[in-house]
C-alpha atoms as a PDB file:
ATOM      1  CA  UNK A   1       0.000   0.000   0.000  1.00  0.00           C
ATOM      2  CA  UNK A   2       3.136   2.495   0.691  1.00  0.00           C
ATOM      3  CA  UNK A   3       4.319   1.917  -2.606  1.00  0.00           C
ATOM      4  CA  UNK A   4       0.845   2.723  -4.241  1.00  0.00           C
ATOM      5  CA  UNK A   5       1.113   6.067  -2.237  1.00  0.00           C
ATOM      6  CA  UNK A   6       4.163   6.687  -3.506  1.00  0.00           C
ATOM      7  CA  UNK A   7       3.536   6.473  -7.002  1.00  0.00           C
ATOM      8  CA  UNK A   8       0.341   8.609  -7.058  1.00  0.00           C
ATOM      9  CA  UNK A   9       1.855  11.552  -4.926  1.00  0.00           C
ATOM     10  CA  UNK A  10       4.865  10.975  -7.503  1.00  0.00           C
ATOM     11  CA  UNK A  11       2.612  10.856 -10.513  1.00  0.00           C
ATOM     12  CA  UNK A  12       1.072  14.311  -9.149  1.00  0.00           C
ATOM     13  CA  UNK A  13       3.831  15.773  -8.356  1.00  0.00           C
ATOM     14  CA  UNK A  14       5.181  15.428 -12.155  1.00  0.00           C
ATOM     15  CA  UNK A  15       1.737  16.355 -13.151  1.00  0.00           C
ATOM     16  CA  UNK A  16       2.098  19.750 -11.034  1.00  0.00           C
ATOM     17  CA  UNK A  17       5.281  20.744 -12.627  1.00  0.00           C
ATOM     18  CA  UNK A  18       4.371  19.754 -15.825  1.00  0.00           C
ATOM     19  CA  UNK A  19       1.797  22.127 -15.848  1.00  0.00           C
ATOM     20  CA  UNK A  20       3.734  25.202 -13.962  1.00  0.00           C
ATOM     21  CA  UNK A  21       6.466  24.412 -16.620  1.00  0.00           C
ATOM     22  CA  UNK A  22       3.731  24.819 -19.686  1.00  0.00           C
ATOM     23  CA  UNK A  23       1.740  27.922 -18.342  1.00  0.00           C
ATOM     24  CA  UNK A  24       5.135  29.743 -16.998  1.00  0.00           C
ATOM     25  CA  UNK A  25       6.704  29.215 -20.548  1.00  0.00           C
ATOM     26  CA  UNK A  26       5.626  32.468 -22.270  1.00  0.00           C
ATOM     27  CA  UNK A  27       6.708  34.749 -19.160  1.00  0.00           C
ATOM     28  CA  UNK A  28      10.128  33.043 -18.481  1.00  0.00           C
ATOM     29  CA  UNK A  29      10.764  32.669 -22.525  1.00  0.00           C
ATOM     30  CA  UNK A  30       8.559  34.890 -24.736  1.00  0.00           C
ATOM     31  CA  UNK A  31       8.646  34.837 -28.148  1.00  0.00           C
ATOM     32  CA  UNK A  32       9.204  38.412 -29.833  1.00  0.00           C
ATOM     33  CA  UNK A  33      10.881  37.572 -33.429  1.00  0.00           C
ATOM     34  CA  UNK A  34       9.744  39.460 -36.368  1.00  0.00           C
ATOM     35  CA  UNK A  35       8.745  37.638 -39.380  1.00  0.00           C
ATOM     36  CA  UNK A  36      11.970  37.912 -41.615  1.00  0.00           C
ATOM     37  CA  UNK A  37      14.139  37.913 -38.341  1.00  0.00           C
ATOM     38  CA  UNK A  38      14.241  34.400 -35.834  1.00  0.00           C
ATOM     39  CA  UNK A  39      15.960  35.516 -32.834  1.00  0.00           C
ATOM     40  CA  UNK A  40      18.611  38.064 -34.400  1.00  0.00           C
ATOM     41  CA  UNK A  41      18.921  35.547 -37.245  1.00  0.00           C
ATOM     42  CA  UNK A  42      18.081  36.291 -40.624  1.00  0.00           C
ATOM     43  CA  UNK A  43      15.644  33.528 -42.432  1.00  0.00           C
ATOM     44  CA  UNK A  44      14.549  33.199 -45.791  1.00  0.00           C
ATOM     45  CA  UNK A  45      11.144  33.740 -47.198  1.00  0.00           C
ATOM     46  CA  UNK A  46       8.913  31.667 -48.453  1.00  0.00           C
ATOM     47  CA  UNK A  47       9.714  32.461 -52.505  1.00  0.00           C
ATOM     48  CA  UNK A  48      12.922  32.192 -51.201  1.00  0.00           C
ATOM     49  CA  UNK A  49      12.726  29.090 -48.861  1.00  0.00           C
ATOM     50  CA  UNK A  50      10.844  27.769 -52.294  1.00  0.00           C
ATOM     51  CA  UNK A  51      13.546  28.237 -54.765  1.00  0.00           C
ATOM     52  CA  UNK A  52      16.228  26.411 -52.809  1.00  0.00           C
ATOM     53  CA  UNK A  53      14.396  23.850 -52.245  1.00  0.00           C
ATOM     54  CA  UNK A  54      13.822  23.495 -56.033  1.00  0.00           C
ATOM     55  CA  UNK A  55      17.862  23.944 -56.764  1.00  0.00           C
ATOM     56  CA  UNK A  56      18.542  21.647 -54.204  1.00  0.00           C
ATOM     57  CA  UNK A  57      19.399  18.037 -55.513  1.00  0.00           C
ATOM     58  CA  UNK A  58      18.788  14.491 -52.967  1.00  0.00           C
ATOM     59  CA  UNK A  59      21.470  12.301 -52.495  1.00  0.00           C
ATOM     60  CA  UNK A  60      19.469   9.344 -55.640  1.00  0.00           C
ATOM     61  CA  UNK A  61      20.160  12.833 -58.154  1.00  0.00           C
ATOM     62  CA  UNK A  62      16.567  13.693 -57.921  1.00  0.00           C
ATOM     63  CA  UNK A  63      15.677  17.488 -58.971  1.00  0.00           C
ATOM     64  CA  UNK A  64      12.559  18.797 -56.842  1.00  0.00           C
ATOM     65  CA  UNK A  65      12.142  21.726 -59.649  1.00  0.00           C
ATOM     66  CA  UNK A  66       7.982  21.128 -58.802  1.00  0.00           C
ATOM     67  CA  UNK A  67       8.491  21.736 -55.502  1.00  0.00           C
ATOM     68  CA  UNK A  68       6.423  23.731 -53.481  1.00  0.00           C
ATOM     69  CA  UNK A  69       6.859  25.162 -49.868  1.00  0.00           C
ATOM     70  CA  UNK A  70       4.684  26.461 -46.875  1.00  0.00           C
ATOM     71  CA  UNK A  71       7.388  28.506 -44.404  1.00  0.00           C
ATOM     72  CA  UNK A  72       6.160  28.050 -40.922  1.00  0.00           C
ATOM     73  CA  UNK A  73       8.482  28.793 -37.854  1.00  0.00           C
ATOM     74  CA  UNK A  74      12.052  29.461 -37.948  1.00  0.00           C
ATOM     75  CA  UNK A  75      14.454  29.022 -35.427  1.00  0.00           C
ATOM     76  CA  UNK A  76      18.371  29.736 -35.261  1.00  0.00           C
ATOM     77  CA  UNK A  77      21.304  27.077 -35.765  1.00  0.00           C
ATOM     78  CA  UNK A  78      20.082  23.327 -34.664  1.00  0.00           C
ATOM     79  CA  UNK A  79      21.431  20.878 -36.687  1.00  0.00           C
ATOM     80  CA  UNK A  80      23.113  22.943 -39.436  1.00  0.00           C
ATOM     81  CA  UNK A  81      24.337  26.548 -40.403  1.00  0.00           C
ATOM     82  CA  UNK A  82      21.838  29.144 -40.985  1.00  0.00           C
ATOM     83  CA  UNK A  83      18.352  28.549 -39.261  1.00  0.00           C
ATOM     84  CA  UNK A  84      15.712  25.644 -39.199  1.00  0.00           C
ATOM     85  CA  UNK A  85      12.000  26.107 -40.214  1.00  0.00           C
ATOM     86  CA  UNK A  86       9.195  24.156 -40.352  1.00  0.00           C
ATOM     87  CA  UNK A  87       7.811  23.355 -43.548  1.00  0.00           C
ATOM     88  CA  UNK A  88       5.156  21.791 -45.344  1.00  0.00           C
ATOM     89  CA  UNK A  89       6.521  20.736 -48.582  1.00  0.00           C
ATOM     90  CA  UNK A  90       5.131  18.973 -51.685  1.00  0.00           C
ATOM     91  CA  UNK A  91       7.429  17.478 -53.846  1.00  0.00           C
ATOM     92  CA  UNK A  92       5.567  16.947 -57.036  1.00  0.00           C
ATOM     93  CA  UNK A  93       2.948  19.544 -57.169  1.00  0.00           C
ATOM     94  CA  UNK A  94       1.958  18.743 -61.023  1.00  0.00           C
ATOM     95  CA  UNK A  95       0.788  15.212 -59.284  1.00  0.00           C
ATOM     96  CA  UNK A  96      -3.182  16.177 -57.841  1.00  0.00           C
ATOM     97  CA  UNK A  97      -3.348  13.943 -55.398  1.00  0.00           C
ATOM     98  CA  UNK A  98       0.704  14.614 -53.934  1.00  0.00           C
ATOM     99  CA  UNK A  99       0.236  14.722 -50.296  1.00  0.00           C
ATOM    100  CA  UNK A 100       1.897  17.513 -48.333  1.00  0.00           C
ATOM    101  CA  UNK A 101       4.863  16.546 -45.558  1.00  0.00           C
ATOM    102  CA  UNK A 102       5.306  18.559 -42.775  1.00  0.00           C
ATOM    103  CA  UNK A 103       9.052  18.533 -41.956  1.00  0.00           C
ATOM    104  CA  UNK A 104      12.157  20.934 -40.550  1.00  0.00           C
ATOM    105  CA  UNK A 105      14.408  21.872 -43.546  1.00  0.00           C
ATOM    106  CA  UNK A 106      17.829  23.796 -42.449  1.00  0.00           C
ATOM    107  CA  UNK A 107      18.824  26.881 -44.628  1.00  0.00           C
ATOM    108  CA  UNK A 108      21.970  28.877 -44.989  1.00  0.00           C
ATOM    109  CA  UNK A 109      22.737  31.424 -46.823  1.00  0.00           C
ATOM    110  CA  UNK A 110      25.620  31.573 -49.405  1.00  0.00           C
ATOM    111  CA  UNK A 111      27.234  34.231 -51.444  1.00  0.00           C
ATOM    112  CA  UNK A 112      23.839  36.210 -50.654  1.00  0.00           C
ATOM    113  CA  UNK A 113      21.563  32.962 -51.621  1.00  0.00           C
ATOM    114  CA  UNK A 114      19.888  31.074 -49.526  1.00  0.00           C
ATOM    115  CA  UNK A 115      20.501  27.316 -49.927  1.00  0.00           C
ATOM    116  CA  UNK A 116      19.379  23.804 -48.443  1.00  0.00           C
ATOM    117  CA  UNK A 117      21.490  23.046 -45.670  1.00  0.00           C
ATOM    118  CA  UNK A 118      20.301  19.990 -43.925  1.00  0.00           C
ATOM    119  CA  UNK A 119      17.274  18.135 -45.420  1.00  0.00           C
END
């Protein structure tokens, strides 16, 4: 019975902070980045985001030249140079029925482009 205890005032207890740690989250860390700017980091747009995607070339040789790109939220560094941003991507969109993939896609940018860093 003590070990029942245990695990339900444990179990709470997570519960408790859990929650403290979600609701105190925008005063201890609030967001303010502008649009073009993620946290003193420049990002691409989306017509830009869009055309390096469709320069970029996989690993099997494949061009993604019908590409196209949603930019969602960017964030500095992470895995690569540059910043990462959420995307949802279509690879083919001349297929109708090519189903969108939400995904992180690193950029960078290079002599004043902005390429594919880390797919």
């Amino acid at each position: 019975m003590k070990g029942s205890a245990i695990g339900i005032v444990g179990a709470a207890c997570l519960l408790v902070g859990f929650g403290a740690g979600f609701a105190l989250r925008p005063v201890i860390s609030p967001v303010t980045a502008s649009p073009a700017v993620a946290a003193g980091v420049a990002q691409p747009t989306e017509e830009e985001a869009t055309a390096a995607v469709r320069r970029h070339r996989l690993f099997t040789g494949t061009s993604l030249s019908n590409a196209t790109l949603k930019l969602g939220d960017c964030s500095p560094g992470g895995v690569g140079p540059g910043v990462t941003c959420m995307t949802q991507l279509v690879m083919d969109s001349t297929k109708p029925n090519a189903a969108p993939q939400n995904r992180p896609i690193g950029f960078a940018r290079v002599n004043g482009q902005w390429e594919v860093a880390v797919w």
